[in-house]
C-alpha atoms as a PDB file:
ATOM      1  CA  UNK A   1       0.000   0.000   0.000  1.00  0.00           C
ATOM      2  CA  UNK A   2       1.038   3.646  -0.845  1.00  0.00           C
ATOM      3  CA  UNK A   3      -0.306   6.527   1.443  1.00  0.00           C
ATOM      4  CA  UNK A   4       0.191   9.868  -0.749  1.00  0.00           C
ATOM      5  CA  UNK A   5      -0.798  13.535   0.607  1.00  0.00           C
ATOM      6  CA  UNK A   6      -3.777  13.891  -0.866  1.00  0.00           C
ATOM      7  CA  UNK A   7      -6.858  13.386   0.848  1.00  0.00           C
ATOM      8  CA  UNK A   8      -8.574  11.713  -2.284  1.00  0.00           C
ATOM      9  CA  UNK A   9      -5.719   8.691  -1.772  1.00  0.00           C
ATOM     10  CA  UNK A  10      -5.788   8.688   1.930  1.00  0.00           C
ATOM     11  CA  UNK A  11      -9.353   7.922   1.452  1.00  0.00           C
ATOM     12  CA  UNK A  12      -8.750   4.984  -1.354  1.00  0.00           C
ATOM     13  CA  UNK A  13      -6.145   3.672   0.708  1.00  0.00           C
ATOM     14  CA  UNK A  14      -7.740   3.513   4.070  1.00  0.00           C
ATOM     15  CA  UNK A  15     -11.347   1.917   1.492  1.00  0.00           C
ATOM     16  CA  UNK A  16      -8.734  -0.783   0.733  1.00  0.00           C
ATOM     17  CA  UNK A  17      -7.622  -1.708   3.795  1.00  0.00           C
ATOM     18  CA  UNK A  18     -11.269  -2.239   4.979  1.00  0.00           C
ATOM     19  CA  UNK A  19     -11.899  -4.132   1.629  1.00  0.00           C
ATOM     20  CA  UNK A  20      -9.067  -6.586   2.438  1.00  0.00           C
ATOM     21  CA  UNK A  21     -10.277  -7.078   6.096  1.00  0.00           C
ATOM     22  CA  UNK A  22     -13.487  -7.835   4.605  1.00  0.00           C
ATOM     23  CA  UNK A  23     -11.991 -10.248   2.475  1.00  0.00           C
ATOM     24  CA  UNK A  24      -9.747 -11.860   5.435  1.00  0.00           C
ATOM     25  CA  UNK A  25     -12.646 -12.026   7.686  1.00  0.00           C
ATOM     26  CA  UNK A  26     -14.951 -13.776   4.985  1.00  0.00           C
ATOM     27  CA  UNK A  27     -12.091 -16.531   4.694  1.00  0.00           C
ATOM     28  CA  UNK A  28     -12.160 -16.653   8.303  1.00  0.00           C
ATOM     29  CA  UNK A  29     -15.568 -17.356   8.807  1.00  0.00           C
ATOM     30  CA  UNK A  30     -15.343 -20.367   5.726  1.00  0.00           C
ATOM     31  CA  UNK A  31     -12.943 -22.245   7.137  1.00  0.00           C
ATOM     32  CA  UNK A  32     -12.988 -25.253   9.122  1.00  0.00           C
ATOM     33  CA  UNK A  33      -8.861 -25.600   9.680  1.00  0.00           C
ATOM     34  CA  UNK A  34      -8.824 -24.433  13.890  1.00  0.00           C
ATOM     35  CA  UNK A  35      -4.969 -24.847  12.884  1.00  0.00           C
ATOM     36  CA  UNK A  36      -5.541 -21.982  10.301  1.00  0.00           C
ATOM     37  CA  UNK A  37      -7.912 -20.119  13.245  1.00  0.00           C
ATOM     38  CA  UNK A  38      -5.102 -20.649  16.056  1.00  0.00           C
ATOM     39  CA  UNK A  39      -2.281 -19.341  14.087  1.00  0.00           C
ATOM     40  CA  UNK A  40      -4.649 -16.277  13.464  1.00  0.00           C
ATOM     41  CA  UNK A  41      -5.304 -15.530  16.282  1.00  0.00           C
ATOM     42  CA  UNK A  42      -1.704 -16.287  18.001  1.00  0.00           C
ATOM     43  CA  UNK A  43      -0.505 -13.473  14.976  1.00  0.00           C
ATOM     44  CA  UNK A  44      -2.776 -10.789  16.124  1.00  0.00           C
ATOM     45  CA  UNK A  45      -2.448 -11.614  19.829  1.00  0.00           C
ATOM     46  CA  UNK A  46       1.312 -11.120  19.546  1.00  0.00           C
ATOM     47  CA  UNK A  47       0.642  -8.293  17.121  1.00  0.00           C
ATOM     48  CA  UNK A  48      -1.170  -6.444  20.024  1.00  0.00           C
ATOM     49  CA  UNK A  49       1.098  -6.936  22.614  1.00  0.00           C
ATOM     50  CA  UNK A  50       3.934  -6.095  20.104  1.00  0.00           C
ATOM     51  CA  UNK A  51       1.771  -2.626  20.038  1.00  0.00           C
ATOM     52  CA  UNK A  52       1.306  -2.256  23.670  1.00  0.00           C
ATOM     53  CA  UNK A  53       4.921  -2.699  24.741  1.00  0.00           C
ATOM     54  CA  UNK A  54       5.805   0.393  21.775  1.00  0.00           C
ATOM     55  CA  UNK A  55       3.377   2.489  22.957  1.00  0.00           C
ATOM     56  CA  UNK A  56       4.409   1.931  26.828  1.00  0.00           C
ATOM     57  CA  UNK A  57       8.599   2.227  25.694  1.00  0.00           C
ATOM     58  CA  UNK A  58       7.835   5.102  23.261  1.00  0.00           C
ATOM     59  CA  UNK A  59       8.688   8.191  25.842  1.00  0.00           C
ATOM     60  CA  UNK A  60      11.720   8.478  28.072  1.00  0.00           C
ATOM     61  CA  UNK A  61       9.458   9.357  31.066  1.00  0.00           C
ATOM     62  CA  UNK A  62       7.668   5.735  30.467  1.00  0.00           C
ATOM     63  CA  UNK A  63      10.575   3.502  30.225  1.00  0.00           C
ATOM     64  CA  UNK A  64      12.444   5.359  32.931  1.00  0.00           C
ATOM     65  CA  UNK A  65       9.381   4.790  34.945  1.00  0.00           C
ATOM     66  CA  UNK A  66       8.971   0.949  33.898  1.00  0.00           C
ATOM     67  CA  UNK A  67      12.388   0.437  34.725  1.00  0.00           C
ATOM     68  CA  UNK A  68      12.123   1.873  38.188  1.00  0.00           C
ATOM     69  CA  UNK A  69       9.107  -0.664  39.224  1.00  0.00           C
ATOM     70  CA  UNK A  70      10.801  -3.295  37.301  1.00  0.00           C
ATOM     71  CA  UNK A  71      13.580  -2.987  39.882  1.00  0.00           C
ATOM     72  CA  UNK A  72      11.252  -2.591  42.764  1.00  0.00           C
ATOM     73  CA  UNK A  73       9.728  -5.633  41.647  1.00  0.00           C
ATOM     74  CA  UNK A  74      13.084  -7.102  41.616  1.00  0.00           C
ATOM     75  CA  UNK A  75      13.898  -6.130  45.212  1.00  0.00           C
ATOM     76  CA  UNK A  76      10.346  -7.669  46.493  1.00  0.00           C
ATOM     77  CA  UNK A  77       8.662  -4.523  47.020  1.00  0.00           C
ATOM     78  CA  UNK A  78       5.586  -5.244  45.336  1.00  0.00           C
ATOM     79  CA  UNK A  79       2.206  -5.077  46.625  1.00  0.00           C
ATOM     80  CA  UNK A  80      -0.787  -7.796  45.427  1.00  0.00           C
ATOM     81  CA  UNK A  81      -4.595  -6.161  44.829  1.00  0.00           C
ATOM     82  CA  UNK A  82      -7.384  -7.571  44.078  1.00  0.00           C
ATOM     83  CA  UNK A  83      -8.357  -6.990  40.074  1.00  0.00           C
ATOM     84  CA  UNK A  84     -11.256  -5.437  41.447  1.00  0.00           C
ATOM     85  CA  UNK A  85      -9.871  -3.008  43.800  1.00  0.00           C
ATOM     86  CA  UNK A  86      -8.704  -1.526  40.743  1.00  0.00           C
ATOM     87  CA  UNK A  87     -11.971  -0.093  39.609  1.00  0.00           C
ATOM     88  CA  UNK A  88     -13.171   1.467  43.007  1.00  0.00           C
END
């Protein structure tokens, strides 16, 4: 795919890229091959978390911070919640 400046071709390009998710999730849904399904999914699972960890390392400020309670961790000085503490 080409992006070009133009909003016209942003357009057609972004019309494309929906057009060939279509197109992967129609071949999804006709297969039968859970092999095929599982290595899907285990692609866009590690795809995801691939995104999350370049989004969390992508400012100084984060990864000095996720260093720093790395090494805390390290040293024990971790404290366990419940999941749903975090929502209160």
């Amino acid at each position: 795919m080409r992006f070009e400046r133009n909003t016209e071709s942003l357009i057609f390009v972004n019309m494309d890229l929906q057009t060939e998710k279509i197109d992967l999730v129609q071949l999804l849904l006709n297969t039968d091959n859970k092999s095929v399904l599982n290595k899907v999914r285990d692609i866009l699972v590690k795809s995801a978390a691939e995104d999350e960890t370049q989004y969390l390392l992508s400012t100084e400020a984060n990864r000095k911070h996720l260093s720093r309670s790395l090494a805390q961790l390290d040293k024990g000085k971790s404290k366990a919640i419940k999941t749903a503490a975090l929502w209160k």
